[in-house]
PDB file of N, CA and C in Angstrom:
ATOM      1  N   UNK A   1     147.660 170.652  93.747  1.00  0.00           N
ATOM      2  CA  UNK A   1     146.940 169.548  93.154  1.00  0.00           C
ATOM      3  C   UNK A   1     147.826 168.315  93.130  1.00  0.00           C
ATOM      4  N   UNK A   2     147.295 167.313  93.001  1.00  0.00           N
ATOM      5  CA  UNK A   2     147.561 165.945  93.047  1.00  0.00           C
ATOM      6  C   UNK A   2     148.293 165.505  91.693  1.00  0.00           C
ATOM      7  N   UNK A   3     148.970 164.583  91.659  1.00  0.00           N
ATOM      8  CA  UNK A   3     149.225 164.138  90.179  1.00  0.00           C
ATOM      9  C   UNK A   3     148.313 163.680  89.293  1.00  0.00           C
ATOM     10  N   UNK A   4     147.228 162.733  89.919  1.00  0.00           N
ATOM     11  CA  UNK A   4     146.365 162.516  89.617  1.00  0.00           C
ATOM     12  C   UNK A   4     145.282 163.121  89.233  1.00  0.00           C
ATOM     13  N   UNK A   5     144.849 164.605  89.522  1.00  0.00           N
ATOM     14  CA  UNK A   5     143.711 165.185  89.698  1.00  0.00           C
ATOM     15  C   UNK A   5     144.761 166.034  88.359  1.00  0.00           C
ATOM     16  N   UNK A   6     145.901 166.694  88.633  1.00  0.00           N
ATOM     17  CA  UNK A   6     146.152 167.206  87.496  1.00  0.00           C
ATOM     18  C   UNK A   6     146.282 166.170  86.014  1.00  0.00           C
ATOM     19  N   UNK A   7     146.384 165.235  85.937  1.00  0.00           N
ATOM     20  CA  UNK A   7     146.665 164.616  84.725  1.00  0.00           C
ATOM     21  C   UNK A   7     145.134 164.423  84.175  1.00  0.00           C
ATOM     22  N   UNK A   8     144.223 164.380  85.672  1.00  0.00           N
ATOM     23  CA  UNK A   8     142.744 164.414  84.666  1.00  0.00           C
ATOM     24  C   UNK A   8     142.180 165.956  83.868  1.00  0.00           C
ATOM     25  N   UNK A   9     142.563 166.934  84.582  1.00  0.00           N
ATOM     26  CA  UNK A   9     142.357 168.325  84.518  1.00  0.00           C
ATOM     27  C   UNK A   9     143.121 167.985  82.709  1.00  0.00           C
ATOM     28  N   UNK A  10     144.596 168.421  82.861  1.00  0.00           N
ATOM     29  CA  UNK A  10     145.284 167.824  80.952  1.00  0.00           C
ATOM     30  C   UNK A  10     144.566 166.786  80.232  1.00  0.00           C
ATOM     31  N   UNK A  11     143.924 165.833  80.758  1.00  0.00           N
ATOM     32  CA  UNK A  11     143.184 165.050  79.537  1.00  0.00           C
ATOM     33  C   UNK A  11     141.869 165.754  79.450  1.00  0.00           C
ATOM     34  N   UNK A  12     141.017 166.444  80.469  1.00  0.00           N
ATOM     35  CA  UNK A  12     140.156 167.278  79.296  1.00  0.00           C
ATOM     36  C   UNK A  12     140.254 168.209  78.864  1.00  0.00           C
ATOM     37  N   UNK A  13     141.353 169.094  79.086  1.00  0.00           N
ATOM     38  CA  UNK A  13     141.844 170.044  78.216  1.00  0.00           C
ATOM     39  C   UNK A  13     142.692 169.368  76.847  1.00  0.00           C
ATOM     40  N   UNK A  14     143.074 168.334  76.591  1.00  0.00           N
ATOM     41  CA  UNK A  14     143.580 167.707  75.885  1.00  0.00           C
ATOM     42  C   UNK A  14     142.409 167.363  75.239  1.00  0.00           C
ATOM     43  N   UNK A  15     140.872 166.728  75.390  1.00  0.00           N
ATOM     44  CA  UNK A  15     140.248 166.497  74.866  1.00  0.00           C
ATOM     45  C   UNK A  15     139.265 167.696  74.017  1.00  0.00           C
ATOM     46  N   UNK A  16     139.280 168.933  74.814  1.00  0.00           N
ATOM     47  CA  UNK A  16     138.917 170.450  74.217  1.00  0.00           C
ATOM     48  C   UNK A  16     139.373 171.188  72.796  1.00  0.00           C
ATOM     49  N   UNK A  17     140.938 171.066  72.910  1.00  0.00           N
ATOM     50  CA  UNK A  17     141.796 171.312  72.118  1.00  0.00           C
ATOM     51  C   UNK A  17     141.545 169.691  70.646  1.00  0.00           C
ATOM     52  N   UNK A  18     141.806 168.763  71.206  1.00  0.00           N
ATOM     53  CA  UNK A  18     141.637 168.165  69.898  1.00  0.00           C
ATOM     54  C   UNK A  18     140.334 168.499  69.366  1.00  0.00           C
ATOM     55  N   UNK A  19     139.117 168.571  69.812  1.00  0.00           N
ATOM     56  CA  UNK A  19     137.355 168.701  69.512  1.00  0.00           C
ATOM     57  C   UNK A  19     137.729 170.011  68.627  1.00  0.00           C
ATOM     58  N   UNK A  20     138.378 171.332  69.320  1.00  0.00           N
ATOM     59  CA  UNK A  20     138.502 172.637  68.437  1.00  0.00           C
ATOM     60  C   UNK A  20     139.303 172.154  67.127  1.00  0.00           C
ATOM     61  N   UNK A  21     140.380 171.469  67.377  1.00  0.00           N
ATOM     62  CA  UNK A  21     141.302 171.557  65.969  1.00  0.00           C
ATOM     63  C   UNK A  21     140.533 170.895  64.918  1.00  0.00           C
ATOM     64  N   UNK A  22     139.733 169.851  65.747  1.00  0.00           N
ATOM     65  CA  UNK A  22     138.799 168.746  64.182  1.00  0.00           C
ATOM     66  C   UNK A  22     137.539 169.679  63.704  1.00  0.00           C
ATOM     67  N   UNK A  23     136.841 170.574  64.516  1.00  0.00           N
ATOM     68  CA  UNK A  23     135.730 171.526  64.370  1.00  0.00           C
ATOM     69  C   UNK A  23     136.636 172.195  63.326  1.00  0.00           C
ATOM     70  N   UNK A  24     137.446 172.946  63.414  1.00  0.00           N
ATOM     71  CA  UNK A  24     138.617 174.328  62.572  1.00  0.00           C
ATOM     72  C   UNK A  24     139.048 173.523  61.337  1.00  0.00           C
ATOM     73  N   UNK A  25     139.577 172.213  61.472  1.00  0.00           N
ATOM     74  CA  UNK A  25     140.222 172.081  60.014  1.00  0.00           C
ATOM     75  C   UNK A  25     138.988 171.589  59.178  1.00  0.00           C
ATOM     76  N   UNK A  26     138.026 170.528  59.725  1.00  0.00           N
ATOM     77  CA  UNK A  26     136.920 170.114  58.597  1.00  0.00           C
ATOM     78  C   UNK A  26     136.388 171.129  57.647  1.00  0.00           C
ATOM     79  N   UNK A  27     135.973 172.421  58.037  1.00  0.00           N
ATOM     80  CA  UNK A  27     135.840 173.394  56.378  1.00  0.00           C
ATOM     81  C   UNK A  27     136.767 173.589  55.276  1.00  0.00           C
ATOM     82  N   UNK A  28     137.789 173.500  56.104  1.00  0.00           N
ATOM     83  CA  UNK A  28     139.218 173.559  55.155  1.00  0.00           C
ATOM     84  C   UNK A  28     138.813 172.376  54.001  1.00  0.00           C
ATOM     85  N   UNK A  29     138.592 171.415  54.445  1.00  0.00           N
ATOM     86  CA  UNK A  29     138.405 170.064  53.477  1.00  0.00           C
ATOM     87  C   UNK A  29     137.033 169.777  52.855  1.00  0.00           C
ATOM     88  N   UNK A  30     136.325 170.421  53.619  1.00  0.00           N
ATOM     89  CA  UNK A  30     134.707 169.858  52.980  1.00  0.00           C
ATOM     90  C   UNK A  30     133.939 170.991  52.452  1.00  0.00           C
ATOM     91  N   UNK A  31     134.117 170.632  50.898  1.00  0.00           N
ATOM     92  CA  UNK A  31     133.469 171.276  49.713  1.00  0.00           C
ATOM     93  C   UNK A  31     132.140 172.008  50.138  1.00  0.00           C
ATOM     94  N   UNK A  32     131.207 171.644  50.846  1.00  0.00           N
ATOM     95  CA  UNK A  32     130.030 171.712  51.030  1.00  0.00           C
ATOM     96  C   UNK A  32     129.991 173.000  51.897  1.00  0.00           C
ATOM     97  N   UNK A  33     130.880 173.078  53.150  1.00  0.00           N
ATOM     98  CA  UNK A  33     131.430 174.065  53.869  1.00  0.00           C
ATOM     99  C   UNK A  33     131.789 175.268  53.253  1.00  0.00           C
ATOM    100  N   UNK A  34     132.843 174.892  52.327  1.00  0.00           N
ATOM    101  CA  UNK A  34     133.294 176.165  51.768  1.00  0.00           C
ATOM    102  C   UNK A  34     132.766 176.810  51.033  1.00  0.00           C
ATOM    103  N   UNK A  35     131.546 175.735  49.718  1.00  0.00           N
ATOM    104  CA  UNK A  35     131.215 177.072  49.223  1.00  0.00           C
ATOM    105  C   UNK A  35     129.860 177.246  49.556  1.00  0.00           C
ATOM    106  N   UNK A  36     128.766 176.871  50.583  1.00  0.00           N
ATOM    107  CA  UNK A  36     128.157 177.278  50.906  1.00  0.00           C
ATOM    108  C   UNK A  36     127.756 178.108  52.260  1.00  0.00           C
ATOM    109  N   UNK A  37     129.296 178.003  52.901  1.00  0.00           N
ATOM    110  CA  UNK A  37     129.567 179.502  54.044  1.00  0.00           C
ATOM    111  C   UNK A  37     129.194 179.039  55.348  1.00  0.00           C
ATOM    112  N   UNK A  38     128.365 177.353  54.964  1.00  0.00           N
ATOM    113  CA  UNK A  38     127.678 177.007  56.261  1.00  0.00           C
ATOM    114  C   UNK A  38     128.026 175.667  57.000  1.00  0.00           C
ATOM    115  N   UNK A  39     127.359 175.108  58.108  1.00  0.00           N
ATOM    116  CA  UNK A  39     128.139 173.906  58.581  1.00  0.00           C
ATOM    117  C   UNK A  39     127.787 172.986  58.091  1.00  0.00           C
ATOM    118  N   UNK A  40     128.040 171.681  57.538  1.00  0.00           N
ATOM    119  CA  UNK A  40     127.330 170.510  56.820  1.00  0.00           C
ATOM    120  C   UNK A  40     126.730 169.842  57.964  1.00  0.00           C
ATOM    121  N   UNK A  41     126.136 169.035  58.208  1.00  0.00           N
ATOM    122  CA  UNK A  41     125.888 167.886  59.296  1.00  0.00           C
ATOM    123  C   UNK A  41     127.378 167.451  59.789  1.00  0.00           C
ATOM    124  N   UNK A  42     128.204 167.437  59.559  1.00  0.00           N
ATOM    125  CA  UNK A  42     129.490 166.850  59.895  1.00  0.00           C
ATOM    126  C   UNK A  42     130.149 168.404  60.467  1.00  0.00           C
ATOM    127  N   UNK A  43     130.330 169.134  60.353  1.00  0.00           N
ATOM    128  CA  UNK A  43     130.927 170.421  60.849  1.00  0.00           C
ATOM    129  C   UNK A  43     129.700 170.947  61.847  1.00  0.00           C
ATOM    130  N   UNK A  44     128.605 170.346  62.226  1.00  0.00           N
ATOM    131  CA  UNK A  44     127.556 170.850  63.528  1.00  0.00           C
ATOM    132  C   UNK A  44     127.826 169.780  64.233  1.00  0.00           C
ATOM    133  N   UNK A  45     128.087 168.199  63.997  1.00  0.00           N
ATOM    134  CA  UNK A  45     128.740 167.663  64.510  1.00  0.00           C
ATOM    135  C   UNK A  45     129.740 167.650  65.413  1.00  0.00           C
ATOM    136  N   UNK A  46     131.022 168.341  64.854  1.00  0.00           N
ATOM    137  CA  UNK A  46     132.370 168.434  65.417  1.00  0.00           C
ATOM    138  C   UNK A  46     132.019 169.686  66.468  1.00  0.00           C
ATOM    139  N   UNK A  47     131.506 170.451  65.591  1.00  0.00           N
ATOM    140  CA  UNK A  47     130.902 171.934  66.825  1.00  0.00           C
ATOM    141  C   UNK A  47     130.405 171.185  67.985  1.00  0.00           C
ATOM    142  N   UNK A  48     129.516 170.464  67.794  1.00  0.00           N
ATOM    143  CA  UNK A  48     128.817 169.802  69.304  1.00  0.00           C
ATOM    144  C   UNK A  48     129.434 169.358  69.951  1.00  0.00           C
ATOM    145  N   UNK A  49     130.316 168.183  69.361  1.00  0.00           N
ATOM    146  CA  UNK A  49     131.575 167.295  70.375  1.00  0.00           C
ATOM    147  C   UNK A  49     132.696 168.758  71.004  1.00  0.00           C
ATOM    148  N   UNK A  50     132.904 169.691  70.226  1.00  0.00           N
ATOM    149  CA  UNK A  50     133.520 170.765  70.663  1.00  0.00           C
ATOM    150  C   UNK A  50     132.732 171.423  72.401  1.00  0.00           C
ATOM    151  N   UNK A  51     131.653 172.051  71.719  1.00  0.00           N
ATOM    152  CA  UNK A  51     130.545 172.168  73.101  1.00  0.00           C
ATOM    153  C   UNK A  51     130.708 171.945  74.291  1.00  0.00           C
ATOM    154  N   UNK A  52     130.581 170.168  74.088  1.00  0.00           N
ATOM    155  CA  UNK A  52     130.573 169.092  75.054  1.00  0.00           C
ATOM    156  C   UNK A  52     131.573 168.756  75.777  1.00  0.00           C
ATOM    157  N   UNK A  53     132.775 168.854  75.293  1.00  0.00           N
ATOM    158  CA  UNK A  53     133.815 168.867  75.963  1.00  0.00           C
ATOM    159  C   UNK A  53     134.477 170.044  76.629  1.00  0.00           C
ATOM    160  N   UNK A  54     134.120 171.019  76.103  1.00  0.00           N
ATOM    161  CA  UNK A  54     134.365 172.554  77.205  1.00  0.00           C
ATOM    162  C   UNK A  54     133.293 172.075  78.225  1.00  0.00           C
ATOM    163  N   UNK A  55     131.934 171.518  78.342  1.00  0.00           N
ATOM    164  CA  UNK A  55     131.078 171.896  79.067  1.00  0.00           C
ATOM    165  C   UNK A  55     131.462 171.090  80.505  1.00  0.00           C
ATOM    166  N   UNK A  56     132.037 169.268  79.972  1.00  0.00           N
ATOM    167  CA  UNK A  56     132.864 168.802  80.687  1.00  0.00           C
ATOM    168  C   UNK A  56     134.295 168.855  81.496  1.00  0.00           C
ATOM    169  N   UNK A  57     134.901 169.852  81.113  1.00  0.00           N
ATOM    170  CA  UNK A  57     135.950 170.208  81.675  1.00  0.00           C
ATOM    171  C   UNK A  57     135.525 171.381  82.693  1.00  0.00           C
ATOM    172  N   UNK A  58     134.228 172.262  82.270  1.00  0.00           N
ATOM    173  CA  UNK A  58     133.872 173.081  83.223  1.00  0.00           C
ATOM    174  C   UNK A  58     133.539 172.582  84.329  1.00  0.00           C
ATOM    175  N   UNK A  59     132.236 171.403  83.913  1.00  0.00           N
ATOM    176  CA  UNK A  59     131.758 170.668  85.147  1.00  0.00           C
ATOM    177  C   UNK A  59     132.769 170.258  86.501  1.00  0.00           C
TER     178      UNK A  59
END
């Protein structure tokens, strides 16, 4: 691979990995999450941008 083609390949794996870490820590912090077991609008949120960016790096 190219330098180029690899540095795009690391920015959407770079963009995968940040989408998982903000999906994973938001329950940690949001009350609503924790004690009702479920995703708020903001944690189906981060899940989606999560989604979307595996789906783009597949593409």
């Amino acid at each position: 691979m190219t330098g180029q083609v690899q540095a795009h390949l690391d920015a959407g794996e770079r963009a995968v990995q940040t989408a998982y870490s903000a999906f994973i820590k938001h329950p940690q912090l949001c009350d609503p999450c924790r004690k009702e077991g479920a995703d708020c609008p903001e944690a189906a949120r981060l899940r989606q941008a999560w989604r979307d960016a595996r789906a783009a790096v597949a593409a």
